[in-house]
Protein backbone atom coordinates (compact mmCIF):
# COMPACT_ATOMS: atom_id res chain seq x y z
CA UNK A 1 -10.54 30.48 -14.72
CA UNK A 2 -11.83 27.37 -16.36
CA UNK A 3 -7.72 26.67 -17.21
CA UNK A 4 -6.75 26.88 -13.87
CA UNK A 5 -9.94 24.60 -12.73
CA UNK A 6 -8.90 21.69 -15.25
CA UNK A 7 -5.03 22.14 -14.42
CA UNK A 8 -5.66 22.11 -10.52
CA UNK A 9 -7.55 18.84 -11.68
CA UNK A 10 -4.50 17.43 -13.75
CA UNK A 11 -2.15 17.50 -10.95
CA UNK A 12 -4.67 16.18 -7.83
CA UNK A 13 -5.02 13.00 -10.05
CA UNK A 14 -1.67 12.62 -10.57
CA UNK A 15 -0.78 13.49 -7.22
CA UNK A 16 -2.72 11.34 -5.60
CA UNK A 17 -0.67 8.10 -5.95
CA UNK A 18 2.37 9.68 -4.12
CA UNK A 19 0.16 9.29 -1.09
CA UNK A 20 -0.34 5.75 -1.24
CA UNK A 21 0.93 3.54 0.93
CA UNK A 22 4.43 1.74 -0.07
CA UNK A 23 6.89 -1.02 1.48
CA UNK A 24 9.54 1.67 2.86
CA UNK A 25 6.17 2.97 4.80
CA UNK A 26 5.62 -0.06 6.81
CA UNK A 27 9.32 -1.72 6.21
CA UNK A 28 11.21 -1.62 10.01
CA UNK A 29 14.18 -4.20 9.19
CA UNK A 30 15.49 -2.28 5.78
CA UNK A 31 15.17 -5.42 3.75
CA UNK A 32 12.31 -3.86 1.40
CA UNK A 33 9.61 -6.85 2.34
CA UNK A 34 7.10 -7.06 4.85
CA UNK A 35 6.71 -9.50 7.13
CA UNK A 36 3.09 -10.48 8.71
CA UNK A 37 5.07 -9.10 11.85
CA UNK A 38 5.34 -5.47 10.32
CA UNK A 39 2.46 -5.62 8.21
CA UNK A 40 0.40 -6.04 11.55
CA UNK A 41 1.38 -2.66 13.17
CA UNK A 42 0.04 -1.05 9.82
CA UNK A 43 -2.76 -3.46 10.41
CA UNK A 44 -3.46 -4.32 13.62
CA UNK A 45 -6.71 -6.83 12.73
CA UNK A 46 -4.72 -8.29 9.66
CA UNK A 47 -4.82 -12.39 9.87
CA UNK A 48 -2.23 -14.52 8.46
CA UNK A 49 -4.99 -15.54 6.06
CA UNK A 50 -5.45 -12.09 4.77
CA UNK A 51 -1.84 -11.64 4.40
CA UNK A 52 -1.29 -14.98 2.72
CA UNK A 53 -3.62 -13.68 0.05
CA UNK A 54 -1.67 -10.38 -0.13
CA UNK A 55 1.74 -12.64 -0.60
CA UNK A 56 0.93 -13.61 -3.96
CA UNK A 57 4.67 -15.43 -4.66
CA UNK A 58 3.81 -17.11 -1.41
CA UNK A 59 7.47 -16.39 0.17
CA UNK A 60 5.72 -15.20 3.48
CA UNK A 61 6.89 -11.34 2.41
CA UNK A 62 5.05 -8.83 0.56
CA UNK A 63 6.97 -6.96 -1.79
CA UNK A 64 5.98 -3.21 -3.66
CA UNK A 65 3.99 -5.04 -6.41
CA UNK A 66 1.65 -7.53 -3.70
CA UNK A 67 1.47 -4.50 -1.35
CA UNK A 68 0.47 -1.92 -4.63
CA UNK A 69 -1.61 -4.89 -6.80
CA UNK A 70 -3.08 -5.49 -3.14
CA UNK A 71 -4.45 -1.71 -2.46
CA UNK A 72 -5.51 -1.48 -5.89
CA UNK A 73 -7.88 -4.43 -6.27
CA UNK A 74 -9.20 -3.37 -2.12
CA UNK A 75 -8.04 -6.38 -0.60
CA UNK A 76 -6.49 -3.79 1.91
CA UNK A 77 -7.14 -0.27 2.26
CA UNK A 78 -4.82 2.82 3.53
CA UNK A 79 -4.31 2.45 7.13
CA UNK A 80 -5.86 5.62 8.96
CA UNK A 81 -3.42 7.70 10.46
């Protein structure tokens, strides 16, 4: 019993991160980026200063690694569904 309690364990923390939230989630055009524009549908309160500090390369897109470094250090959380 105590096997199956630790293994049960074992794959919810590794599952867990296929539920986050990615680019292809939130991505309408295809291009693999974000604009503020698509962002805000995820987000409806989102401000372009909030998502100026989410585009880290400061290209005015957010790519996987802003959107992931982004959830990660709270600056945005999962939308609710």
């Amino acid at each position: 019993m105590r096997r199956a309690a630790v293994g049960a364990m074992v794959v919810a923390l590794f599952a867990a991160p296929a539920f986050a939230l990615t680019v292809s989630d939130v991505d309408t055009d295809g291009d693999s980026l974000v604009s503020f524009t698509e962002m805000a549908v995820a987000y409806p309160d989102l401000t372009e200063a909030l998502f100026a500090e989410i585009d880290t390369s400061d290209d005015s897109l957010v790519d996987e690694a802003e959107l992931a470094a982004a959830l990660d250090q709270g600056v945005i959380l999962e939308p609710a569904e």
